[in-house]
C-alpha atoms as a PDB file:
ATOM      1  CA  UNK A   1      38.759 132.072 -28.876  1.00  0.00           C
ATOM      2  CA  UNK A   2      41.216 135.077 -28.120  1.00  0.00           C
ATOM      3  CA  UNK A   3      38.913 137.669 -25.797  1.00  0.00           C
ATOM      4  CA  UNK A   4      39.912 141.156 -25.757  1.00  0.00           C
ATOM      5  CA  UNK A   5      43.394 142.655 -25.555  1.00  0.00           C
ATOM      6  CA  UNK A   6      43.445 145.891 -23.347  1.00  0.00           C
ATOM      7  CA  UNK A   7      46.427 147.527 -21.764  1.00  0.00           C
ATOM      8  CA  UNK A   8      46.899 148.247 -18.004  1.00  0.00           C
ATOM      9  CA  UNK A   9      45.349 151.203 -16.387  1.00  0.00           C
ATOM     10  CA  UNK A  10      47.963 154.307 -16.521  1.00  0.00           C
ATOM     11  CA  UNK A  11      49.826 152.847 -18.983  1.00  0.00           C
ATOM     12  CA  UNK A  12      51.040 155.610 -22.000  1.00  0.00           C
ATOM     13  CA  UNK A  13      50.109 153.867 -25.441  1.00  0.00           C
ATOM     14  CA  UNK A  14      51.930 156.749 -27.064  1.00  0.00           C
ATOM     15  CA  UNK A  15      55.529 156.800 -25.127  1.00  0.00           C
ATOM     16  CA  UNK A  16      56.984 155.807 -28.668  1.00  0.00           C
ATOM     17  CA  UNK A  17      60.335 153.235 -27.898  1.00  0.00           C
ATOM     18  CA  UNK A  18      61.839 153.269 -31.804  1.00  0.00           C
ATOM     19  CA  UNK A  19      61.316 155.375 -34.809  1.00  0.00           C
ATOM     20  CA  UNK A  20      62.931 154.932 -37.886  1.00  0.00           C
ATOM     21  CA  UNK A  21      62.275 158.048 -40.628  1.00  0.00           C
ATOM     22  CA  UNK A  22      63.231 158.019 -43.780  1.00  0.00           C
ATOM     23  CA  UNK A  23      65.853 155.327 -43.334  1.00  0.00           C
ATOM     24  CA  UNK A  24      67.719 154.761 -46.446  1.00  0.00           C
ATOM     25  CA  UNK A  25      70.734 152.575 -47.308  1.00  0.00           C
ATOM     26  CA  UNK A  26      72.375 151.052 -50.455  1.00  0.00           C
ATOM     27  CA  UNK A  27      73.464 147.889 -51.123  1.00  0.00           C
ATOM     28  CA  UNK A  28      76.632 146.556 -49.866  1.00  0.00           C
ATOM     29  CA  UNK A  29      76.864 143.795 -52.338  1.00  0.00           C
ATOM     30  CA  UNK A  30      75.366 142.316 -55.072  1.00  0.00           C
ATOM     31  CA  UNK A  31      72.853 140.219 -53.079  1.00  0.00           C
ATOM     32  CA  UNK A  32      71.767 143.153 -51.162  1.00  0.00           C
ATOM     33  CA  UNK A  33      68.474 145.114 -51.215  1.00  0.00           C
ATOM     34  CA  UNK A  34      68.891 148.336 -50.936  1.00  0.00           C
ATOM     35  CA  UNK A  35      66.767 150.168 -47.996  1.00  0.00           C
ATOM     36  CA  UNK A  36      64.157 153.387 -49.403  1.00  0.00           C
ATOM     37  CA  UNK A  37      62.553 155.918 -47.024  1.00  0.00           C
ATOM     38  CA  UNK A  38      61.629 152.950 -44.430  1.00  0.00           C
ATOM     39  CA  UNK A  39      59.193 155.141 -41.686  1.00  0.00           C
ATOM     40  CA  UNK A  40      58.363 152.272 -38.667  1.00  0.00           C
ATOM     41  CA  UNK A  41      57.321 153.370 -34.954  1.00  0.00           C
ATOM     42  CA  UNK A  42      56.625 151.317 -32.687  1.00  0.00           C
ATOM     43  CA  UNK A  43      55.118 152.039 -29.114  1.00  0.00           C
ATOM     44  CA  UNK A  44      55.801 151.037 -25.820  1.00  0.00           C
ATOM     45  CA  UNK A  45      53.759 147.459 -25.537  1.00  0.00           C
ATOM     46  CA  UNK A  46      53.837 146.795 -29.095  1.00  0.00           C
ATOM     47  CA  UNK A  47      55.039 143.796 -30.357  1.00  0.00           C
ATOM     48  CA  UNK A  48      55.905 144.066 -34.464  1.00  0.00           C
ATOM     49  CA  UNK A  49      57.271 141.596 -36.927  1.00  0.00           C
ATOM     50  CA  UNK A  50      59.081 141.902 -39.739  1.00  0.00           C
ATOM     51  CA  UNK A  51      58.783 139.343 -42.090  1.00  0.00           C
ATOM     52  CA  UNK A  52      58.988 138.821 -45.764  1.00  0.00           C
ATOM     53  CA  UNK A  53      60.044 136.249 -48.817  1.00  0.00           C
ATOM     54  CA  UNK A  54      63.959 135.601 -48.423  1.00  0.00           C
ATOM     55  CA  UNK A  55      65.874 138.026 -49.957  1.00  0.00           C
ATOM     56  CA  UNK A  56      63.114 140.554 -49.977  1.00  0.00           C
ATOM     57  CA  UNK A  57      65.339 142.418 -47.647  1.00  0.00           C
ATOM     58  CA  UNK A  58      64.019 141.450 -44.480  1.00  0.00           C
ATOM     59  CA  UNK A  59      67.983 140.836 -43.529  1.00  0.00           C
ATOM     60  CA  UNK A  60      69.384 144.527 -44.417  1.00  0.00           C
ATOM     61  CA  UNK A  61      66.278 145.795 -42.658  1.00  0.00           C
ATOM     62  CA  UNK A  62      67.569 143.975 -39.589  1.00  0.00           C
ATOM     63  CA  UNK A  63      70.904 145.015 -40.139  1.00  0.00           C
ATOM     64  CA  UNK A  64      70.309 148.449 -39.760  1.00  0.00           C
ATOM     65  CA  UNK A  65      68.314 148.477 -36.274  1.00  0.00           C
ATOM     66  CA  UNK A  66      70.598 146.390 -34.725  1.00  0.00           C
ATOM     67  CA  UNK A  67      73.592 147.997 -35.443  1.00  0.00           C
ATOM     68  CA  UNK A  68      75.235 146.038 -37.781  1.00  0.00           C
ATOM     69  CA  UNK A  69      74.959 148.214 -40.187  1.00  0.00           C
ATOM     70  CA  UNK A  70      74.564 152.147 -39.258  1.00  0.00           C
ATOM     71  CA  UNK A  71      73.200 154.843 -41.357  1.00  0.00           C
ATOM     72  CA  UNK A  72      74.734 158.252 -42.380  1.00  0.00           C
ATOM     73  CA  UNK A  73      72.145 159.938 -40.461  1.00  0.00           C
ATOM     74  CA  UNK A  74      71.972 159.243 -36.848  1.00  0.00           C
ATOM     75  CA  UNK A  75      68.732 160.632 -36.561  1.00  0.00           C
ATOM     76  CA  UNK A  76      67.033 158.041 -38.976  1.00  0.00           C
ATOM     77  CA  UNK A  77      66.978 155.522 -36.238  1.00  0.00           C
ATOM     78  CA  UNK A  78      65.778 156.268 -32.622  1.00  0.00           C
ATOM     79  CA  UNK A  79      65.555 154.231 -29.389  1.00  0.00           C
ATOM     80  CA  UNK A  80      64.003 155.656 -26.314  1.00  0.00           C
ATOM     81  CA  UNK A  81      63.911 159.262 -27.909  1.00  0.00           C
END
């Protein structure tokens, strides 16, 4: 049995660490999903998958947070603000 999950005392469940809005990015290939109005957020103390069928585009999402590939809009992707 798991018991309850709580967060530290003084700890700020809304000091937001990445936000993606309206991230959107076309194929680069043939095998390539393209990416349409993604919105994720995630919080400080979060912990978030990302997880799908292969080729479900999973990969391009991954792509595009870590850099690899970069969007036209800088603001679609923020870390720390």
């Amino acid at each position: 049995d798991v018991g309850e999950v709580r967060g530290h005392a003084g700890e700020a469940a809304a000091d937001e660490v990445l936000s993606v809005r309206g991230l959107s990015l076309p194929p680069e290939d043939l095998h390539e999903w393209a990416l349409t109005d993604i919105d994720l957020s995630v919080r400080r103390g979060e912990i978030v998958g990302i997880a799908g069928v292969a080729g479900s585009g999973q990969s391009e999402l991954f792509a595009a947070l870590s850099g690899e590939r970069l969007s036209p809009r800088p603001e679609d992707i923020l870390i720390l603000g």
